[in-house]
Protein backbone atom coordinates (compact mmCIF):
# COMPACT_ATOMS: atom_id res chain seq x y z
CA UNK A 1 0.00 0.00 0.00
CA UNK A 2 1.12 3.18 -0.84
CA UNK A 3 0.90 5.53 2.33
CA UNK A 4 3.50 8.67 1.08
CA UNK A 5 2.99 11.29 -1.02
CA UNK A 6 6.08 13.63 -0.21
CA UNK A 7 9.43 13.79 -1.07
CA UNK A 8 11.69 12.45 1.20
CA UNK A 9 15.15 13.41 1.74
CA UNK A 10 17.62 11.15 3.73
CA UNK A 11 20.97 13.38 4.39
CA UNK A 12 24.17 11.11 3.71
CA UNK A 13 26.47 12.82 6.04
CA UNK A 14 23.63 12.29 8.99
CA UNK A 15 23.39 8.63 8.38
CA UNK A 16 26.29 6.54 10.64
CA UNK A 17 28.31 3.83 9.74
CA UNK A 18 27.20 0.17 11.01
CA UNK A 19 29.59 -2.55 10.92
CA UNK A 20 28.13 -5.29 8.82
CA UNK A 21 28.32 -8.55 11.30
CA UNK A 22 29.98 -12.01 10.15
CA UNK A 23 32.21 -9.75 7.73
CA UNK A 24 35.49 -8.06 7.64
CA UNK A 25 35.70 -4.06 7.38
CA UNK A 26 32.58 -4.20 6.14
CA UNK A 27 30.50 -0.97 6.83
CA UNK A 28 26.86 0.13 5.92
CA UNK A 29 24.14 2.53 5.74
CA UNK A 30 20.87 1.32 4.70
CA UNK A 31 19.09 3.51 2.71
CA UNK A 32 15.65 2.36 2.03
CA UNK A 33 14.56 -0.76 4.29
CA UNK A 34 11.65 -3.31 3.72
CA UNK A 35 9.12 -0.57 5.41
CA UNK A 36 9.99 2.27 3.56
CA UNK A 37 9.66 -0.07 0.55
CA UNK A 38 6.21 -0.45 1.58
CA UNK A 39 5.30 2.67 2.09
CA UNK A 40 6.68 3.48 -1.42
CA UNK A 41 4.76 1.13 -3.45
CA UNK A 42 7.82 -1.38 -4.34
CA UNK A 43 8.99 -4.43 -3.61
CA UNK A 44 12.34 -4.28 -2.47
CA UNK A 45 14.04 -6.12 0.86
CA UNK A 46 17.03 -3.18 1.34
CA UNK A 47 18.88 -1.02 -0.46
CA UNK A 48 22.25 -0.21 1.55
CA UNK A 49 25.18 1.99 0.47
CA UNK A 50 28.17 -0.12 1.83
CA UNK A 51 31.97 0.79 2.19
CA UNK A 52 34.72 -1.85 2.42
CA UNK A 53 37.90 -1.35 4.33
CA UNK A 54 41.37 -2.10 2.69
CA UNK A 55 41.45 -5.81 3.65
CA UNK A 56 38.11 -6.24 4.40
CA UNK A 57 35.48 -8.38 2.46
CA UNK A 58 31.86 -9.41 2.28
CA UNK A 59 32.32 -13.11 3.03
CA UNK A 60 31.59 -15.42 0.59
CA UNK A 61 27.41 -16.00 0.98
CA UNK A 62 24.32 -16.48 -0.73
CA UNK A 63 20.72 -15.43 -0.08
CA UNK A 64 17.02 -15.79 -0.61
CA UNK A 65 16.90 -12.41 -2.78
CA UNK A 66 18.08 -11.12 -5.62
CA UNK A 67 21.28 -8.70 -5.70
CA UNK A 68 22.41 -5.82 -7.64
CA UNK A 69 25.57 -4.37 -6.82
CA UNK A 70 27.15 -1.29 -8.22
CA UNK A 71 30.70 -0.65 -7.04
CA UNK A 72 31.00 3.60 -6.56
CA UNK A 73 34.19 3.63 -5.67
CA UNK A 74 37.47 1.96 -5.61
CA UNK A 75 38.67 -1.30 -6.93
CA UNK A 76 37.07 -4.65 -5.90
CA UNK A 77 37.57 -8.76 -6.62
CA UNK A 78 34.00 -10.20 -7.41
CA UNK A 79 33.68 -14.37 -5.99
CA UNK A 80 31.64 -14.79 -9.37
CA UNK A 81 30.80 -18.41 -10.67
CA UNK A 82 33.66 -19.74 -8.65
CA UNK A 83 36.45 -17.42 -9.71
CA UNK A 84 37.58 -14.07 -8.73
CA UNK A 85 37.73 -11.60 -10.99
CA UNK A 86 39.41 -7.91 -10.93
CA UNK A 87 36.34 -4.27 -11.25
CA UNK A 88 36.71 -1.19 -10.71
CA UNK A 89 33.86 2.19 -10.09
CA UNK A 90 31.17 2.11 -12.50
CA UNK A 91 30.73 -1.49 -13.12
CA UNK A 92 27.94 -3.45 -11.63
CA UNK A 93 26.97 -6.86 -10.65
CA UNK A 94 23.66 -9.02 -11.22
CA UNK A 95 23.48 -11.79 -8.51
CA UNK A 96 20.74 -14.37 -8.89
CA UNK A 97 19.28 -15.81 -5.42
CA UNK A 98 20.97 -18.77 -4.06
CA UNK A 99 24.12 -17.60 -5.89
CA UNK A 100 27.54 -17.43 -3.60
CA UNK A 101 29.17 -14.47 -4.40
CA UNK A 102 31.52 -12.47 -2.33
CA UNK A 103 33.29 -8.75 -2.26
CA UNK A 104 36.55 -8.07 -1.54
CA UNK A 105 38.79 -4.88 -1.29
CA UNK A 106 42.16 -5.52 -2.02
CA UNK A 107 43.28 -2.16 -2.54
CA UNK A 108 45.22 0.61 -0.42
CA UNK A 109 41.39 2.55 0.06
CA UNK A 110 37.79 2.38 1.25
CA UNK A 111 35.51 0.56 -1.87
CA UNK A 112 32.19 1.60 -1.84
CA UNK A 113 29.01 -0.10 -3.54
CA UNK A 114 25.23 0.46 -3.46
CA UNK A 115 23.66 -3.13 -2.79
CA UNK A 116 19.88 -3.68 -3.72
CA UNK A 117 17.99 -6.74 -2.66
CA UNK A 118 15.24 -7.54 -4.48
CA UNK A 119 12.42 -10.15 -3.54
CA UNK A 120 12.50 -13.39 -6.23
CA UNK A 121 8.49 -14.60 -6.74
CA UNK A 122 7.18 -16.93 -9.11
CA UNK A 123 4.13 -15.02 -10.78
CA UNK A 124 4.96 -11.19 -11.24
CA UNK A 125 3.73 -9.38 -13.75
CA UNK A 126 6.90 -8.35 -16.59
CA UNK A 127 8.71 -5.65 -15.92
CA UNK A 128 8.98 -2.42 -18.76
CA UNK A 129 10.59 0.65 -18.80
CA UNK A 130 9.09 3.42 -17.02
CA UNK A 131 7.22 6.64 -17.93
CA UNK A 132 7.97 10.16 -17.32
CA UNK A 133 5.35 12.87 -17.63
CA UNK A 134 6.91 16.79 -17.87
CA UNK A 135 5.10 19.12 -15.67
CA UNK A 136 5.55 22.98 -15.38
CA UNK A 137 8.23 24.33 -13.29
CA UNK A 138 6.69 25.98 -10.43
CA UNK A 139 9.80 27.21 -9.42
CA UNK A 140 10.80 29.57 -12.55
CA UNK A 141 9.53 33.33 -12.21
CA UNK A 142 7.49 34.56 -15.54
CA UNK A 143 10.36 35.41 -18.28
CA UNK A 144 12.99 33.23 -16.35
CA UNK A 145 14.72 31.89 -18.94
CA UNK A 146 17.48 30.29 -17.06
């Protein structure tokens, strides 16, 4: 059920750091959780921004959800199909449910991803690309131009 209507603005700097249990240097901020989710309209279990310490690593694992993972910054070595493999910022990883994968940061700095867990369910309808609709903006004075 959708229950918001409003914007809602979640300041990074005023979010703190959790150390991820059964993991090494592995820190997170959630940034939309199952509830929120809810109250959105979507079906989504989390959606964290995560950093990894030089070192550390999200242990190899596997879950009941679907993950996407889009490294931000840094270098990383993806566990993917059984062999590690070398990415960098900007790439991104698909991670079917039930699939052990695993994160590491073997580099001198802090990698950072944004992790999204998606729910896996037999019937859903197919997915398309969305729709935008242009409105006025309210915020430009008459004969703005800029």
């Amino acid at each position: 059920m959708i229950t918001g209507n409003e914007t809602k603005v979640i300041v990074g700097d005023e979010m703190e750091w959790e150390l991820m249990p059964n993991h090494r240097e592995l820190y997170h901020r959630e940034i939309l959780n199952a509830q929120q989710a809810d109250g959105l309209g979507i079906r989504t279990s989390s959606i964290l921004w995560e950093k990894i310490g030089p070192g550390g690593q999200v242990l190899p694992h596997y879950h009941d959800v679907a993950e996407i993972i889009h490294i931000t910054v840094g270098k990383v070595k993806l566990l993917c199909n059984g062999e590690w493999k070398n990415y960098q910022a900007g790439d991104t990883f698909h991670v079917p449910a039930g699939t052990v994968h695993s994160v590491l940061n073997d580099d001198i700095v802090p990698s950072e991803q944004i992790s999204i867990f998606l729910p896996v369910e037999e019937a859903v309808p197919p997915n398309q690309f969305f729709n935008t609709h242009l409105v006025k903006d309210v915020t430009k004075k008459d004969g703005d131009n800029g």
